[in-house]
Protein backbone atom coordinates (compact mmCIF):
# COMPACT_ATOMS: atom_id res chain seq x y z
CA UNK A 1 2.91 -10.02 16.50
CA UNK A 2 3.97 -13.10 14.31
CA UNK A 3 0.36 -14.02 13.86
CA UNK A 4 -0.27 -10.92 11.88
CA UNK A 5 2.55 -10.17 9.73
CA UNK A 6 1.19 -11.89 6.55
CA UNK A 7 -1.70 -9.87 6.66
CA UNK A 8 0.24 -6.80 7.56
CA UNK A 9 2.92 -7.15 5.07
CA UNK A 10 0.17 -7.62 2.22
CA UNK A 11 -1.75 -4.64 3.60
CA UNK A 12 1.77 -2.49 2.77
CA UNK A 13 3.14 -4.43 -0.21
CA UNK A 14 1.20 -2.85 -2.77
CA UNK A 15 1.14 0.81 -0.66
CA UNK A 16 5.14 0.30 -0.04
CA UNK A 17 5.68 -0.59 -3.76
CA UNK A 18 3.48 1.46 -5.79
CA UNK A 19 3.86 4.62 -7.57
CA UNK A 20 3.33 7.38 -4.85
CA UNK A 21 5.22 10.71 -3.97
CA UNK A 22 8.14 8.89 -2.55
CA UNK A 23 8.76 6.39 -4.21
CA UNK A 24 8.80 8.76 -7.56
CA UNK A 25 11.04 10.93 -6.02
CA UNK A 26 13.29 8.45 -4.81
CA UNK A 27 13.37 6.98 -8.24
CA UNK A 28 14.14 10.55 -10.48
CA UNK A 29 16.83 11.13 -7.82
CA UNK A 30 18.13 7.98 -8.29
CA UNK A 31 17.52 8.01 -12.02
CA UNK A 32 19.58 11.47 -12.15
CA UNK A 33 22.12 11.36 -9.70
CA UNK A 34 22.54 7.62 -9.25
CA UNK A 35 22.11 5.53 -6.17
CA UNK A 36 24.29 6.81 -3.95
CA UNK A 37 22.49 10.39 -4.32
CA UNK A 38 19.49 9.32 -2.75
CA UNK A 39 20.86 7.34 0.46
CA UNK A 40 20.90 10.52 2.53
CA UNK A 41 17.25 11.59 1.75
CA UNK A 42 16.44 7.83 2.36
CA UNK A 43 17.82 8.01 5.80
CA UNK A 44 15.70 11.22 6.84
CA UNK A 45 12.78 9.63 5.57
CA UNK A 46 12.69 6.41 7.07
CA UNK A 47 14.22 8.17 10.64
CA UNK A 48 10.82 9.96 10.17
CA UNK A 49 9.19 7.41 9.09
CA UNK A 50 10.17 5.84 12.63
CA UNK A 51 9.11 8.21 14.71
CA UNK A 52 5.70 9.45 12.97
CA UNK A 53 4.57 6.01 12.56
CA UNK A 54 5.25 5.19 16.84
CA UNK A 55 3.41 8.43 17.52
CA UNK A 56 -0.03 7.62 15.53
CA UNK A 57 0.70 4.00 16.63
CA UNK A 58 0.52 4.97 20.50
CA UNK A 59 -2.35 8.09 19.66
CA UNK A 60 -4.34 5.30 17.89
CA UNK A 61 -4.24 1.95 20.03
CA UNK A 62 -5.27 4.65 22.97
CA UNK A 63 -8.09 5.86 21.57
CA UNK A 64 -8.98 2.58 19.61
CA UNK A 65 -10.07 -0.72 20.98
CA UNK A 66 -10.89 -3.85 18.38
CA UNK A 67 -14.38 -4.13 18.48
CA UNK A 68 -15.61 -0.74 19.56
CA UNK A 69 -17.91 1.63 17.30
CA UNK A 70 -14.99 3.96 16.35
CA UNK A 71 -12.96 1.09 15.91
CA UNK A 72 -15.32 -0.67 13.27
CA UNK A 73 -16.34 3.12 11.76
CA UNK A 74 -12.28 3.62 10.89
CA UNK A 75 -11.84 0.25 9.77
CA UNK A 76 -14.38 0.02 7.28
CA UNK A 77 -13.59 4.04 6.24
CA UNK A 78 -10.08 2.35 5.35
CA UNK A 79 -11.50 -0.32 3.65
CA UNK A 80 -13.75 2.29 1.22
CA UNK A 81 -10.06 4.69 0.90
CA UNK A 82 -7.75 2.03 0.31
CA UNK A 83 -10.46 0.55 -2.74
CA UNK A 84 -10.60 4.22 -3.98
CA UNK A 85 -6.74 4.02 -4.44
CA UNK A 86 -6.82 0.81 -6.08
CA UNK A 87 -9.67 2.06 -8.94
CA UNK A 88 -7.82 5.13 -9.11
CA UNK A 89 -4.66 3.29 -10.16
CA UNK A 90 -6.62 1.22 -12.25
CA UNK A 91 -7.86 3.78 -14.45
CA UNK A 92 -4.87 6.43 -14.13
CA UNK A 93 -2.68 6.99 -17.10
CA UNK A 94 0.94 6.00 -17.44
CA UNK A 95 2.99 8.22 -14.72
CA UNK A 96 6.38 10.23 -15.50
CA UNK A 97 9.07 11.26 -13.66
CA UNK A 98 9.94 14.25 -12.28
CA UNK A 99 12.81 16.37 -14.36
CA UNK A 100 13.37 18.86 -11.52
CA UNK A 101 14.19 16.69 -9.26
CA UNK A 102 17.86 17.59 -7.46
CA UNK A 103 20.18 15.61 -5.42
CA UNK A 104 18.37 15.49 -1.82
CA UNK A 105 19.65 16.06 1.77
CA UNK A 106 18.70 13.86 4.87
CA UNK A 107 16.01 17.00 6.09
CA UNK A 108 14.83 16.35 2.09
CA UNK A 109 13.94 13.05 3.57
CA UNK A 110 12.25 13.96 6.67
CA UNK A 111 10.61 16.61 4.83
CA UNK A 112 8.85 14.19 2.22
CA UNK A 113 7.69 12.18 4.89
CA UNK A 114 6.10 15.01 7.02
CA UNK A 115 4.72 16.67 3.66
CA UNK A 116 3.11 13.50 1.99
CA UNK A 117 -0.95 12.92 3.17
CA UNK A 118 -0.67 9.35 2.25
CA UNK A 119 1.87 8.46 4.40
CA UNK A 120 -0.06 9.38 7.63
CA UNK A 121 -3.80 7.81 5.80
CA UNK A 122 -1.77 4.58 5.40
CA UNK A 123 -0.60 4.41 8.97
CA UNK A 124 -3.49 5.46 10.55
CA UNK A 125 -5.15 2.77 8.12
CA UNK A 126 -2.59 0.25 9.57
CA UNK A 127 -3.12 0.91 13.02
CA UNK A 128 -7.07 0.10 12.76
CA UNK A 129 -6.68 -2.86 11.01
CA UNK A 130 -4.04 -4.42 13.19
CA UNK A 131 -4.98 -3.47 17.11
CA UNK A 132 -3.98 -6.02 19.45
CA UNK A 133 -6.41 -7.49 20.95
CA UNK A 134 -4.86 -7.58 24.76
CA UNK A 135 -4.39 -3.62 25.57
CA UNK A 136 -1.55 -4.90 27.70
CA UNK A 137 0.40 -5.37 24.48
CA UNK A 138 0.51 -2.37 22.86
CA UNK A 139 3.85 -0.46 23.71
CA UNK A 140 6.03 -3.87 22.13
CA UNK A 141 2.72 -4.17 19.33
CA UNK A 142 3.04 -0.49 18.16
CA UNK A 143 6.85 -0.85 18.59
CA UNK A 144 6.86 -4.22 16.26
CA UNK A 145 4.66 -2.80 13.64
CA UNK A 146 6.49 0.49 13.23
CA UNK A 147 9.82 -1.43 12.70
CA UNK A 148 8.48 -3.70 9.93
CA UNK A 149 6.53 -0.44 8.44
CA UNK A 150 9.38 1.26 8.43
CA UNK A 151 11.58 -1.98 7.25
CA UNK A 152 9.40 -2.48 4.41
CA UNK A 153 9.45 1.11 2.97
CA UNK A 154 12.79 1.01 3.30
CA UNK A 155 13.40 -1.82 1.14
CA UNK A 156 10.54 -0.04 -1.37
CA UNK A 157 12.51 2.95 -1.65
CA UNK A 158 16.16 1.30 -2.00
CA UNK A 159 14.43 -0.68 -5.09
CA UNK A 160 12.67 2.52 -6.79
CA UNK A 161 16.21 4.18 -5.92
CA UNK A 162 18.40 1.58 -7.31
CA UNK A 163 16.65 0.88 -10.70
CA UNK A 164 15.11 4.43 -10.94
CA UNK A 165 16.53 4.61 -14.91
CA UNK A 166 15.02 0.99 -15.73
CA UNK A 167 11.64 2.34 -14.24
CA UNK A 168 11.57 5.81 -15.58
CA UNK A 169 11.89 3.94 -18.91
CA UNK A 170 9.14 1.53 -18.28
CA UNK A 171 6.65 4.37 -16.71
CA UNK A 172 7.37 5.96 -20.45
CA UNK A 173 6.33 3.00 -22.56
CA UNK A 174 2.12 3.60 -22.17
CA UNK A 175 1.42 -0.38 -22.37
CA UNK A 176 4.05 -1.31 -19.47
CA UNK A 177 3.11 1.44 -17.34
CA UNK A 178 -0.72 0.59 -17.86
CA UNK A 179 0.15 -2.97 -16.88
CA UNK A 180 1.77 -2.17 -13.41
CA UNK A 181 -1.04 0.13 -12.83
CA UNK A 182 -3.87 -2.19 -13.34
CA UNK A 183 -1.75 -5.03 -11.65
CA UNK A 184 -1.27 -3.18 -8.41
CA UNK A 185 -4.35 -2.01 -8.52
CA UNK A 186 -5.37 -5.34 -8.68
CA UNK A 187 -4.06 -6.01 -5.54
CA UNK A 188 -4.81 -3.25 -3.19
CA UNK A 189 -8.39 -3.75 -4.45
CA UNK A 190 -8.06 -7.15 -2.85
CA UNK A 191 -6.48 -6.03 0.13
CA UNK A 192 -9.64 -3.48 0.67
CA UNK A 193 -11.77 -6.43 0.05
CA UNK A 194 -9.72 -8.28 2.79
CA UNK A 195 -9.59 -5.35 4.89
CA UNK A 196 -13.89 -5.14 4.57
CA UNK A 197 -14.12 -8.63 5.59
């Protein structure tokens, strides 16, 4: 498990950290209502977060083995999706906030998570590119990569939460916004390039 986690955690840094559905949210509640607003809907989503991620983890690493034809058709599908994100962040225009956005409830949390396409792409992406390679491992392997999966987006979404005015402000000014765009771009284009080779 050790082996892996600098890979893994720069496979999810830029999808943790980037503009997406939750984080956004998480932000314009936190922007609104202030920090402590957003710490129940936080909690839902990462409790879901938990037990989604375990689920596809087990589902995948039954059906996958590293090395096999669906194994290498997935992981190279990923590859092509996650370098489609990256040029779409590239190019995208500066992002705003949501100004509907109320204070949210621990099922608010849970909701986002089960709602939001992404979140199950990236970890069934995840899974593929980090199968152990002795089947014998996978219970504590799935178990070990949904804690730091969830761990990570935790920390993602206390950040966007906690300076959610400082960032709504910097998504408004177009040459800032454009900047983080093209710079995390940047890098999940170079994780897909990772992930292809």
């Amino acid at each position: 498990m050790l082996d892996i986690l600098p890979e893994l955690l720069l496979f999810l840094f830029p999808l943790a950290y980037s503009p997406g559905p939750g984080n956004l949210f998480f932000a314009a509640t936190g922007a609104r209502f202030g920090f402590a607003a957003t710490l129940p809907a936080i909690l839902g989503y990462h409790i879901a977060t938990w037990l989604v991620t375990f689920g596809i983890g087990l589902s995948a690493q039954a059906i996958l083995t590293a090395g096999s034809l669906t194994f290498e058709i997935l992981r190279n599908a990923g590859a092509a999706y996650v370098l489609w994100i990256a040029l779409g962040m590239i190019r995208s225009d500066v992002l705003t906030l949501s100004q509907t956005t109320s204070t949210a409830t621990l099922w608010n949390g849970a909701l986002l998570l089960v709602l939001n396409p992404k979140a199950f792409v990236i970890i069934g992406l995840m899974f593929t590119q980090f199968a152990p390679q002795n089947t014998g491992t996978v219970l504590g392997f799935v178990t070990g990569v949904t804690t730091i999966f969830t761990l990570n987006n935790l920390v993602a979404f206390l950040i966007w939460s906690l300076f959610g005015a400082q960032i709504g402000k910097l998504f408004r000014a177009p040459r800032a916004g454009r900047a983080l765009n093209i710079g995390l771009g940047g890098l999940l284009a170079a994780v897909a390039l990772w992930m292809a080779l």
